[in-house]
PDB file of N, CA and C in Angstrom:
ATOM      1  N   UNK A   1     -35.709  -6.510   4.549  1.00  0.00           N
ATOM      2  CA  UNK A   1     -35.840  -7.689   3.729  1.00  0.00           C
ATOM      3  C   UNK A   1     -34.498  -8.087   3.127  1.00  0.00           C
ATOM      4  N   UNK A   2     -33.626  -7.215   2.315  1.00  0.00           N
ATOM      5  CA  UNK A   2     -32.320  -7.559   1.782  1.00  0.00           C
ATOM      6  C   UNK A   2     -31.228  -7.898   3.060  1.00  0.00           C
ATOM      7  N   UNK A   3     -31.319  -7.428   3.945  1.00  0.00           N
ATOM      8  CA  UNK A   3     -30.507  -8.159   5.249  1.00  0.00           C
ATOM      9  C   UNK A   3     -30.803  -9.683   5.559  1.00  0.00           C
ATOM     10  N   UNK A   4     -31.508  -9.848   5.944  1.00  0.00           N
ATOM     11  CA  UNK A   4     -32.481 -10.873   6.617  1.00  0.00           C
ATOM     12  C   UNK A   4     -32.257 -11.874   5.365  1.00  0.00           C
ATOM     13  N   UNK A   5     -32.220 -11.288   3.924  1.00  0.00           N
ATOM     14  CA  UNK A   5     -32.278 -12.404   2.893  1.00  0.00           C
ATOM     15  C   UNK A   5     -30.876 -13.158   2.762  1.00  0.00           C
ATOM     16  N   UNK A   6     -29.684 -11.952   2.563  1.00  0.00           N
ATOM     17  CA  UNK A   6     -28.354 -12.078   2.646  1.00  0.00           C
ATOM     18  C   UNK A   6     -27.743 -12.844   3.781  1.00  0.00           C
ATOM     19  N   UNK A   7     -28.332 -12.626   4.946  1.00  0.00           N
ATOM     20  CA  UNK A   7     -28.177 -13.581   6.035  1.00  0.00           C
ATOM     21  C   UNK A   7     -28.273 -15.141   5.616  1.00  0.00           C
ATOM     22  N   UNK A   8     -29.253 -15.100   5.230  1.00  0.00           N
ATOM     23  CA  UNK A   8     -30.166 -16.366   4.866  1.00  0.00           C
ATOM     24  C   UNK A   8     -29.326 -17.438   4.169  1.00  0.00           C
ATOM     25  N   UNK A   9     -28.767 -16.260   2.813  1.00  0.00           N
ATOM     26  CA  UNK A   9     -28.128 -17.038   2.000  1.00  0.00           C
ATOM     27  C   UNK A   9     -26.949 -17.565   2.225  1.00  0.00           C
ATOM     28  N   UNK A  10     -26.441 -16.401   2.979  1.00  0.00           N
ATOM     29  CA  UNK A  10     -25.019 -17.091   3.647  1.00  0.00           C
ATOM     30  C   UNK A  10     -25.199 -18.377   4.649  1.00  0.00           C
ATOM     31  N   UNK A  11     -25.819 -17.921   5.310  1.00  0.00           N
ATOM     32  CA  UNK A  11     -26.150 -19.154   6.425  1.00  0.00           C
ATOM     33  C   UNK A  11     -26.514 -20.622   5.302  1.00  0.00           C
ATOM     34  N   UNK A  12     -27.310 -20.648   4.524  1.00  0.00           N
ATOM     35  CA  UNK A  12     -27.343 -22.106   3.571  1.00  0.00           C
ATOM     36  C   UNK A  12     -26.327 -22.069   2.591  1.00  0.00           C
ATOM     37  N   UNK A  13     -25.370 -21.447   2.034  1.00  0.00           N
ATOM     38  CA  UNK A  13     -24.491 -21.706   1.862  1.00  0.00           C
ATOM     39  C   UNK A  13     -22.832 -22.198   2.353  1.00  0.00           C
ATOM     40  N   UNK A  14     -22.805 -21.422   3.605  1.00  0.00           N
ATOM     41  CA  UNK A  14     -21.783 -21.835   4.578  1.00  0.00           C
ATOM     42  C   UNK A  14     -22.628 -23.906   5.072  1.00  0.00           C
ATOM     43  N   UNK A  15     -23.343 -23.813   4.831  1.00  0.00           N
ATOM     44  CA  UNK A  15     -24.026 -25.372   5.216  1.00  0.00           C
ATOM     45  C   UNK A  15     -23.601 -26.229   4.396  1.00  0.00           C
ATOM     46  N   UNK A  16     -24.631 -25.945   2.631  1.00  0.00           N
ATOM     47  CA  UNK A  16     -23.919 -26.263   1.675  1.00  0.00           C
ATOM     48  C   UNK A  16     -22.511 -26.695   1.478  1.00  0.00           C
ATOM     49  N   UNK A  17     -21.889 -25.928   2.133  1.00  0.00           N
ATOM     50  CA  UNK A  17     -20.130 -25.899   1.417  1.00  0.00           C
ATOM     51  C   UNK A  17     -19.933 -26.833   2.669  1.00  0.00           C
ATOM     52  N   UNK A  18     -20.044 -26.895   3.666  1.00  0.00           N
ATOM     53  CA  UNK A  18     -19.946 -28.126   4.701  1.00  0.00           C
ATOM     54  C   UNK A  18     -20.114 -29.348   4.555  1.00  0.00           C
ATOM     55  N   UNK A  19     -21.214 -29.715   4.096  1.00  0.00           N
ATOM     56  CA  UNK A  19     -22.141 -30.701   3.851  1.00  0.00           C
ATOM     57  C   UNK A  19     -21.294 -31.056   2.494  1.00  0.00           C
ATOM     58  N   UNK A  20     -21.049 -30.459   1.469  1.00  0.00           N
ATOM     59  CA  UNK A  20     -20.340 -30.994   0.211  1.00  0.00           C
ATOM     60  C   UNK A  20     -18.898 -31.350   0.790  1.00  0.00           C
ATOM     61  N   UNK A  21     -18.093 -30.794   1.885  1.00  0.00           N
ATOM     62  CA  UNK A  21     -16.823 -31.121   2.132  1.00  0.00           C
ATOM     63  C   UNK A  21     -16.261 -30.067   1.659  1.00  0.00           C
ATOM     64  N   UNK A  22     -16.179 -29.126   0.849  1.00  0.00           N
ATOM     65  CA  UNK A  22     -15.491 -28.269   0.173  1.00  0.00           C
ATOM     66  C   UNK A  22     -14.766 -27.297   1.051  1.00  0.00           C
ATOM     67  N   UNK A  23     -15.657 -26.917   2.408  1.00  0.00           N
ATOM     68  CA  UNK A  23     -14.643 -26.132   3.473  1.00  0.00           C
ATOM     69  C   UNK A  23     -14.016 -26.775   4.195  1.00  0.00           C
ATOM     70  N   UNK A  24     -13.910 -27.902   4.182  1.00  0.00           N
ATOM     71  CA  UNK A  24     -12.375 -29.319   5.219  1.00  0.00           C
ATOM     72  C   UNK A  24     -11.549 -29.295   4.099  1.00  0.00           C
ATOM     73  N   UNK A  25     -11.977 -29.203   2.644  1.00  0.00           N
ATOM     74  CA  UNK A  25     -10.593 -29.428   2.088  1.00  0.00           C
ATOM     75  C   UNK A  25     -10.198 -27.939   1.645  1.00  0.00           C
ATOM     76  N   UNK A  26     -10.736 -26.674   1.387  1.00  0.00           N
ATOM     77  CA  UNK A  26      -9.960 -25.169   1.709  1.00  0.00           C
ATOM     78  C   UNK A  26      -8.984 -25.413   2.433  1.00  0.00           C
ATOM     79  N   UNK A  27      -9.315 -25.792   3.758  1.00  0.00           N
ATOM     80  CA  UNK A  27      -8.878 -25.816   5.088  1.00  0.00           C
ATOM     81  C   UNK A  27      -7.130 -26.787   5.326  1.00  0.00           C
ATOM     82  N   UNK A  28      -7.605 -27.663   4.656  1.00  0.00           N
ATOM     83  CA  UNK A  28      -6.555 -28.360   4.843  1.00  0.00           C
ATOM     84  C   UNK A  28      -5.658 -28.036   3.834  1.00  0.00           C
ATOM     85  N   UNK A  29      -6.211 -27.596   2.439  1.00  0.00           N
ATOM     86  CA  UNK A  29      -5.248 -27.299   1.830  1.00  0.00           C
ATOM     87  C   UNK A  29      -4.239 -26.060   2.324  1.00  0.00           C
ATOM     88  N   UNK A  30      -5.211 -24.950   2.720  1.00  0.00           N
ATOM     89  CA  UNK A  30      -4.195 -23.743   3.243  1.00  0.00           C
ATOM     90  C   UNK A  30      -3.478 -24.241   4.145  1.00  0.00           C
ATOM     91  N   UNK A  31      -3.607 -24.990   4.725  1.00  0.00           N
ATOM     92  CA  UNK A  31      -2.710 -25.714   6.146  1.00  0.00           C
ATOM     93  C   UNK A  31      -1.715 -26.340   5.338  1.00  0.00           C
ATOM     94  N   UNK A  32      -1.858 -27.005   4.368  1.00  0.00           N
ATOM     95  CA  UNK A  32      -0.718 -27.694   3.927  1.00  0.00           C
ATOM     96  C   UNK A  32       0.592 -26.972   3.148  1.00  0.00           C
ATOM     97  N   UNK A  33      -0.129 -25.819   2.851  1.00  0.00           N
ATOM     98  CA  UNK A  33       0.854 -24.587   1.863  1.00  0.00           C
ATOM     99  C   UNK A  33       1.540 -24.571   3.005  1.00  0.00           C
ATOM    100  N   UNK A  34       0.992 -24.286   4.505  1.00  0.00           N
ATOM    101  CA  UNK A  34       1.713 -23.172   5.350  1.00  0.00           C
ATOM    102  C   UNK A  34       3.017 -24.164   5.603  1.00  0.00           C
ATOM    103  N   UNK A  35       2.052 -25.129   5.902  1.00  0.00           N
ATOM    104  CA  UNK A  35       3.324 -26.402   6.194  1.00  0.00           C
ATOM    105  C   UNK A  35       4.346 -26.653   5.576  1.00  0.00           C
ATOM    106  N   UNK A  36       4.389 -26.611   4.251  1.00  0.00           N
ATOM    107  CA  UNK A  36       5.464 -27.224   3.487  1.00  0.00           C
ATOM    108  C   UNK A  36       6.266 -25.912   2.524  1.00  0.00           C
ATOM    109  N   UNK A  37       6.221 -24.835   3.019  1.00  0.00           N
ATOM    110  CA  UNK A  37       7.068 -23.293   2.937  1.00  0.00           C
ATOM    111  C   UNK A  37       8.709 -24.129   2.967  1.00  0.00           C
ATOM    112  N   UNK A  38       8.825 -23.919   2.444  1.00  0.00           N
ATOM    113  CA  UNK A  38      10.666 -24.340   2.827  1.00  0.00           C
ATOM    114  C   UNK A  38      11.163 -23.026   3.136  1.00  0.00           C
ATOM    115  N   UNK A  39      12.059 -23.153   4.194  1.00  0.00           N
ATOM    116  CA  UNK A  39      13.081 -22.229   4.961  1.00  0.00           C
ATOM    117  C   UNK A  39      13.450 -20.724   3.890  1.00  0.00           C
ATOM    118  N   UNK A  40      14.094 -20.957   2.740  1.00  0.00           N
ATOM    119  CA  UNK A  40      14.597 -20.053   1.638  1.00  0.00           C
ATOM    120  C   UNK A  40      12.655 -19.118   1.425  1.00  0.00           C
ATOM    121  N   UNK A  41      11.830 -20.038   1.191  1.00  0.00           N
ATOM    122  CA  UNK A  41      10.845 -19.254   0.664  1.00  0.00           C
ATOM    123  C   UNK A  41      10.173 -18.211   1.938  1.00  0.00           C
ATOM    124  N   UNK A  42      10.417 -19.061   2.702  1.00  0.00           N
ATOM    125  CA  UNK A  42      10.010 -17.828   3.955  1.00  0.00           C
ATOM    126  C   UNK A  42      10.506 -16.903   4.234  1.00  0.00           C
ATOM    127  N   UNK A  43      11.740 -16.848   4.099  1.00  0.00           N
ATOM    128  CA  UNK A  43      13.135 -15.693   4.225  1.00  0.00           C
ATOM    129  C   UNK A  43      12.786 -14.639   3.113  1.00  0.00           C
ATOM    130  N   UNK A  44      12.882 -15.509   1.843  1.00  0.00           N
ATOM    131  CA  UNK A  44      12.148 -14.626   0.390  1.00  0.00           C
ATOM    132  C   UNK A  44      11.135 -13.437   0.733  1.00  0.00           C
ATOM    133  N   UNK A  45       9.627 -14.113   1.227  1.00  0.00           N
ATOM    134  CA  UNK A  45       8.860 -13.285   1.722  1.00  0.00           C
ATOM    135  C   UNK A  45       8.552 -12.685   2.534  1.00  0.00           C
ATOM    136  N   UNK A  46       9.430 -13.026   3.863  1.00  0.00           N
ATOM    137  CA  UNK A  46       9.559 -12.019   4.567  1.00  0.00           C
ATOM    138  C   UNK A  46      10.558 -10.752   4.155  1.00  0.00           C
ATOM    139  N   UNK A  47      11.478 -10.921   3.425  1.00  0.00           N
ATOM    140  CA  UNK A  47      12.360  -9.621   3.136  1.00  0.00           C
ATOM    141  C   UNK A  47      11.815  -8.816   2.068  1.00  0.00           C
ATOM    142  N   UNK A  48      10.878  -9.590   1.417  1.00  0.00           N
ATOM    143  CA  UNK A  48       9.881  -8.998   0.654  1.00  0.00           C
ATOM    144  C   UNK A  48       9.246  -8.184   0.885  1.00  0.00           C
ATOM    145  N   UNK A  49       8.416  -8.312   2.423  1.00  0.00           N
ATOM    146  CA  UNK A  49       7.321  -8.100   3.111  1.00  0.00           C
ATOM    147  C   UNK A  49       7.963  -6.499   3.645  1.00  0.00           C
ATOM    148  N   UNK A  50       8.923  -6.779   4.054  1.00  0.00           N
ATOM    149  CA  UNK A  50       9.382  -5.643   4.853  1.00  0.00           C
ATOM    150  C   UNK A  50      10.251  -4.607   3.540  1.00  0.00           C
ATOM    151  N   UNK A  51      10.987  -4.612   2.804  1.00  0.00           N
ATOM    152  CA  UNK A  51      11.588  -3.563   1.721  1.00  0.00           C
ATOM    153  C   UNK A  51      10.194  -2.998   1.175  1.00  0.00           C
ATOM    154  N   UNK A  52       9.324  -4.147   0.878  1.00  0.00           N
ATOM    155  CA  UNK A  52       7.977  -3.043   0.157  1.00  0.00           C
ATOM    156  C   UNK A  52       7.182  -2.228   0.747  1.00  0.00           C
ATOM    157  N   UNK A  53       6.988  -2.859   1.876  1.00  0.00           N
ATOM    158  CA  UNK A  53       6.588  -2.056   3.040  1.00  0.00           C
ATOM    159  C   UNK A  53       7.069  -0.608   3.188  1.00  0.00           C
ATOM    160  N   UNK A  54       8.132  -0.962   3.609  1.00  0.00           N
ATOM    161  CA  UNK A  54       9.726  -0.028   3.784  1.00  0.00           C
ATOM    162  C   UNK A  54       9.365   1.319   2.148  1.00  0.00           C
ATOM    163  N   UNK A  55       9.699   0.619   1.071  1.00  0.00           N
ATOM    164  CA  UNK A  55       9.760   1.508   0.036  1.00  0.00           C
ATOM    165  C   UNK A  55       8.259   2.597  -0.094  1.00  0.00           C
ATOM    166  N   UNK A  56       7.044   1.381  -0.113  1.00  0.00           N
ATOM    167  CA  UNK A  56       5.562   2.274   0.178  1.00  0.00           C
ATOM    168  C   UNK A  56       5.650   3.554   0.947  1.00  0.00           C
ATOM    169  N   UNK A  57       6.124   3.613   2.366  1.00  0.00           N
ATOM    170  CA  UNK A  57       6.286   4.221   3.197  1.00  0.00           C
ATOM    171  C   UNK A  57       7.016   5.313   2.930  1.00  0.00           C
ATOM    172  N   UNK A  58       8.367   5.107   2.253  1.00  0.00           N
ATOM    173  CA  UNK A  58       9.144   6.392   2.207  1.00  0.00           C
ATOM    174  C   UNK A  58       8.417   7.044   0.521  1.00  0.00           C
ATOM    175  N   UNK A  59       7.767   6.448   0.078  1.00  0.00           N
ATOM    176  CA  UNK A  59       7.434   6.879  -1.325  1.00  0.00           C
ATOM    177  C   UNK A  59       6.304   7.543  -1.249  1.00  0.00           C
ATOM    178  N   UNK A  60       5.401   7.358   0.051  1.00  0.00           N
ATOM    179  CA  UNK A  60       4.574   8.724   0.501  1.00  0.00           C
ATOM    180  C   UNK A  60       5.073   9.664   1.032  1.00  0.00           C
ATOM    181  N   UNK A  61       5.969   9.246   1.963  1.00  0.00           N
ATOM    182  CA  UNK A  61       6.420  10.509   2.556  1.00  0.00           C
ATOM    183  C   UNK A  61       7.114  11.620   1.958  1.00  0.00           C
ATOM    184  N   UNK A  62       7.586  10.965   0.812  1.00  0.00           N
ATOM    185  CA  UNK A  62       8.586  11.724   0.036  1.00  0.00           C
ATOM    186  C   UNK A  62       7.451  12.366  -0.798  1.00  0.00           C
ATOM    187  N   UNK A  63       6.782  11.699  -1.022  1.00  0.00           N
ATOM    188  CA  UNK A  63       5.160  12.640  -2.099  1.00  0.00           C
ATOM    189  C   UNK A  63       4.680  13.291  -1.455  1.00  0.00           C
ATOM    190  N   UNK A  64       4.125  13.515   0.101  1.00  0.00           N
ATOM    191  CA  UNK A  64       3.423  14.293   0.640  1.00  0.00           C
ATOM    192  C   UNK A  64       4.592  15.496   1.073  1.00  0.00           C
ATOM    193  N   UNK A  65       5.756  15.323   1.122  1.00  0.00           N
ATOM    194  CA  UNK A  65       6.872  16.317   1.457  1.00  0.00           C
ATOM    195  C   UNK A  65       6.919  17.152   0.079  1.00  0.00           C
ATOM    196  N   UNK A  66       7.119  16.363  -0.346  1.00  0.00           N
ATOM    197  CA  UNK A  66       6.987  16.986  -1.607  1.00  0.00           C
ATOM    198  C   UNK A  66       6.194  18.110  -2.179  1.00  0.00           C
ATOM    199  N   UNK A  67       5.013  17.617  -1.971  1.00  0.00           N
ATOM    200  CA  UNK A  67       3.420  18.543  -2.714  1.00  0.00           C
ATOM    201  C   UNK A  67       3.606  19.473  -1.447  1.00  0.00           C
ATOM    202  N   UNK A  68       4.187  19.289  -0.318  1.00  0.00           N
ATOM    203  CA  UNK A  68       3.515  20.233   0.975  1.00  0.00           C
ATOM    204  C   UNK A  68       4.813  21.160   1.175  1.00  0.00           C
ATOM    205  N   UNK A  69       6.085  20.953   0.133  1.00  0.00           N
ATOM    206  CA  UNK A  69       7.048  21.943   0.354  1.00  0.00           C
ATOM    207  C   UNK A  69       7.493  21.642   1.923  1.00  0.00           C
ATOM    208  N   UNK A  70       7.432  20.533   2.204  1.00  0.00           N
ATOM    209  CA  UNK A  70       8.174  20.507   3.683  1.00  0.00           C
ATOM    210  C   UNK A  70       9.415  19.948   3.510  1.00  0.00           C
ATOM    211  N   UNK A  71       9.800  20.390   4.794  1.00  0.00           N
ATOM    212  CA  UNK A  71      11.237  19.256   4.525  1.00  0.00           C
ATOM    213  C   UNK A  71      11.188  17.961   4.935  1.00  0.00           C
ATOM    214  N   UNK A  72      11.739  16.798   5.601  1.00  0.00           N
ATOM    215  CA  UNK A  72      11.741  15.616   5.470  1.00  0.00           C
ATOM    216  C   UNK A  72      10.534  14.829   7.020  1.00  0.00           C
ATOM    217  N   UNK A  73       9.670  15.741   7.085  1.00  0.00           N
ATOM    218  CA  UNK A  73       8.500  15.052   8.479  1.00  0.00           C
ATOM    219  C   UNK A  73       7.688  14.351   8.046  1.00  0.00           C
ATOM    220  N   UNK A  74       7.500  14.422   6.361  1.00  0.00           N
ATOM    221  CA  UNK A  74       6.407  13.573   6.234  1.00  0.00           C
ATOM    222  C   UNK A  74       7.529  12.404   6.310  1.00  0.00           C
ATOM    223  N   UNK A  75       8.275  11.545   5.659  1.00  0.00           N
ATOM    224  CA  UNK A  75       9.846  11.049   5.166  1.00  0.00           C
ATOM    225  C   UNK A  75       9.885  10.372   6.165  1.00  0.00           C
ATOM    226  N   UNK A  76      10.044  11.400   7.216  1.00  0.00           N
ATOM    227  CA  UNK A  76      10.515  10.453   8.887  1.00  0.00           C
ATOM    228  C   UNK A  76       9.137   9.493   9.187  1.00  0.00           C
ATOM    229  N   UNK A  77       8.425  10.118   9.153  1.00  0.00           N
ATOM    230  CA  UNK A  77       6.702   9.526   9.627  1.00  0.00           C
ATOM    231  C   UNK A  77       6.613   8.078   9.421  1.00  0.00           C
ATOM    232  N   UNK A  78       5.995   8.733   7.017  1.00  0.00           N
ATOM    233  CA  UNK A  78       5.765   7.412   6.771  1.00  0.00           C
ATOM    234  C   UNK A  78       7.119   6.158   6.796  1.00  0.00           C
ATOM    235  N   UNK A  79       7.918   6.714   6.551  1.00  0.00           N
ATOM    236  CA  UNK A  79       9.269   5.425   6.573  1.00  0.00           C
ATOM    237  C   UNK A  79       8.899   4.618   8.090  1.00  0.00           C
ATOM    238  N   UNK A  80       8.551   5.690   9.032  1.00  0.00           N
ATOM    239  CA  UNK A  80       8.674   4.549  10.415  1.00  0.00           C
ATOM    240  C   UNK A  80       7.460   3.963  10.701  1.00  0.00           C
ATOM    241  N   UNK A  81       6.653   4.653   9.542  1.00  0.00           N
ATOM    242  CA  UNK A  81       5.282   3.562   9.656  1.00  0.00           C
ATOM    243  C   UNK A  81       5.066   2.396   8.789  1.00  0.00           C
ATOM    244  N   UNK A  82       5.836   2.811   7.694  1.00  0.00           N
ATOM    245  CA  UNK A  82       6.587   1.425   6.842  1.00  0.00           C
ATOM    246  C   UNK A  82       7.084   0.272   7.578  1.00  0.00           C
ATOM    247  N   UNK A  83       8.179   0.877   7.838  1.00  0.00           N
ATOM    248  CA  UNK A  83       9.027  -0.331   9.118  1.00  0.00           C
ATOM    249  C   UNK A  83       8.196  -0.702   9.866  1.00  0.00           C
ATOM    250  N   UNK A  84       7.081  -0.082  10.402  1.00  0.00           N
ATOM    251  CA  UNK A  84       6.486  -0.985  11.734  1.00  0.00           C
ATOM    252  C   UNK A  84       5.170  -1.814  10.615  1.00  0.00           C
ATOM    253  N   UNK A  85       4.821  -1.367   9.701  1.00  0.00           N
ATOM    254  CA  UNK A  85       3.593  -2.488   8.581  1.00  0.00           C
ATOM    255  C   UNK A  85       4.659  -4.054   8.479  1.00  0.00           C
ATOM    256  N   UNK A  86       6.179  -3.450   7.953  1.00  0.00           N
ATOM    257  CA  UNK A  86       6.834  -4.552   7.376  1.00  0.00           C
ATOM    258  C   UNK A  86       6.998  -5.589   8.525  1.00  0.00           C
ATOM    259  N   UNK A  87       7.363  -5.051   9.707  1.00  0.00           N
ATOM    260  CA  UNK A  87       7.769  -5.931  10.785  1.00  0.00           C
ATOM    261  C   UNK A  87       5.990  -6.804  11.060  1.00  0.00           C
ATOM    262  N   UNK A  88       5.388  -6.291  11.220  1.00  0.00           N
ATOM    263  CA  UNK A  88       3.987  -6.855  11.635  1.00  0.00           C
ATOM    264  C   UNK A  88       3.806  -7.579  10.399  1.00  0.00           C
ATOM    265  N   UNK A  89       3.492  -7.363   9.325  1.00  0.00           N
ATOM    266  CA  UNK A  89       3.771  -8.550   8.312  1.00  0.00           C
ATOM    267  C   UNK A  89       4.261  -9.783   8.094  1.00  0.00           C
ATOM    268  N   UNK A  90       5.806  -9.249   9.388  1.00  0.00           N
ATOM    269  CA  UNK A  90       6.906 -10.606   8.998  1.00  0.00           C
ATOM    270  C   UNK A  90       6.177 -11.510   9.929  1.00  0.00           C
ATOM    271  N   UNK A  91       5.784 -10.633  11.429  1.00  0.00           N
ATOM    272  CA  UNK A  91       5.333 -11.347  12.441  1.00  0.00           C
ATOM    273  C   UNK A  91       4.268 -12.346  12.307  1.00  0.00           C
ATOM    274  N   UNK A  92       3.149 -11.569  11.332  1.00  0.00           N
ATOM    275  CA  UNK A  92       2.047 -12.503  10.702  1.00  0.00           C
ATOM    276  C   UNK A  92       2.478 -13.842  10.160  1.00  0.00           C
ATOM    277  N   UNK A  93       3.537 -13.601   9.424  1.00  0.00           N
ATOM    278  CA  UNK A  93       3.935 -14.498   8.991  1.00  0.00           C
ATOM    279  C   UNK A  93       4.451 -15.959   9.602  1.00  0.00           C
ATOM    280  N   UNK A  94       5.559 -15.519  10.517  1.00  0.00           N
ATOM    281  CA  UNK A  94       6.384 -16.356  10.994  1.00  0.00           C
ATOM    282  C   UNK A  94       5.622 -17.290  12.056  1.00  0.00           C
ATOM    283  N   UNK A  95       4.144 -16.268  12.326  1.00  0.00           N
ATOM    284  CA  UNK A  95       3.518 -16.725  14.012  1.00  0.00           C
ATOM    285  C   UNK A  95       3.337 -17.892  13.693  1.00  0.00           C
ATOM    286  N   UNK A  96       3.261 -19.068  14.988  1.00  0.00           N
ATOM    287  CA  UNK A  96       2.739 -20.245  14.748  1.00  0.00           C
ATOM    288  C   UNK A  96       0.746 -20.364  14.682  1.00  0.00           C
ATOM    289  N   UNK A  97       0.451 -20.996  13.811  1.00  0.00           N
ATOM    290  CA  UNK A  97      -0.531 -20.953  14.062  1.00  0.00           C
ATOM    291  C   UNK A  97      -1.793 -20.937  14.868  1.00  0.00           C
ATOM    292  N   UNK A  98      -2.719 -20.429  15.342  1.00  0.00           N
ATOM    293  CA  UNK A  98      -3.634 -20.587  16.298  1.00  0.00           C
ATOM    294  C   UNK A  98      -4.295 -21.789  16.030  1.00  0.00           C
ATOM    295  N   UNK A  99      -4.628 -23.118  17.453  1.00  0.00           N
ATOM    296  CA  UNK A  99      -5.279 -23.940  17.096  1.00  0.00           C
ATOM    297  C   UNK A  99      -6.519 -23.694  17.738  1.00  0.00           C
TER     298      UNK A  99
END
């Protein structure tokens, strides 16, 4: 019964929000942010994207090296799993959109 209801509700609400217009203009608004990014702000968040990434990464590794008395494997790990979150981030970013 709580499936079947939750279904329900979503389904007349995704209608609702159609029918009022409210999901064409979500829509267009997020489209219009993406659009009008100026050059500097994209650069911003992508170097953003990738140092925090980057820092997350070595700031476990360095904690799990740490608590586990190892030397630097956790360090190597998470840092290069950092770098590869930050790069896929930037990529998210930069991709052109799917139409």
């Amino acid at each position: 019964m709580g499936e079947d209801s939750d279904e329900s509700f979503a389904k007349r609400l995704r209608e609702a929000e159609r029918r009022s217009g409210r999901v064409e203009e979500a829509e267009k608004a997020s489209q219009s942010d993406k659009d009008e990014q100026s050059l500097p702000a994209v650069a911003l968040r992508a170097g953003t994207e990738m140092i925090s990434a980057l820092v997350v990464g070595v700031a476990v590794g360095w904690g799990l090296d740490h608590w586990f008395h190892t030397r630097a494997i956790f360090l190597i790990i998470f840092a290069l799993m950092g770098g590869s979150a930050g790069v896929l981030n930037v990529w998210r970013l930069v991709k052109p959109p799917e139409q």
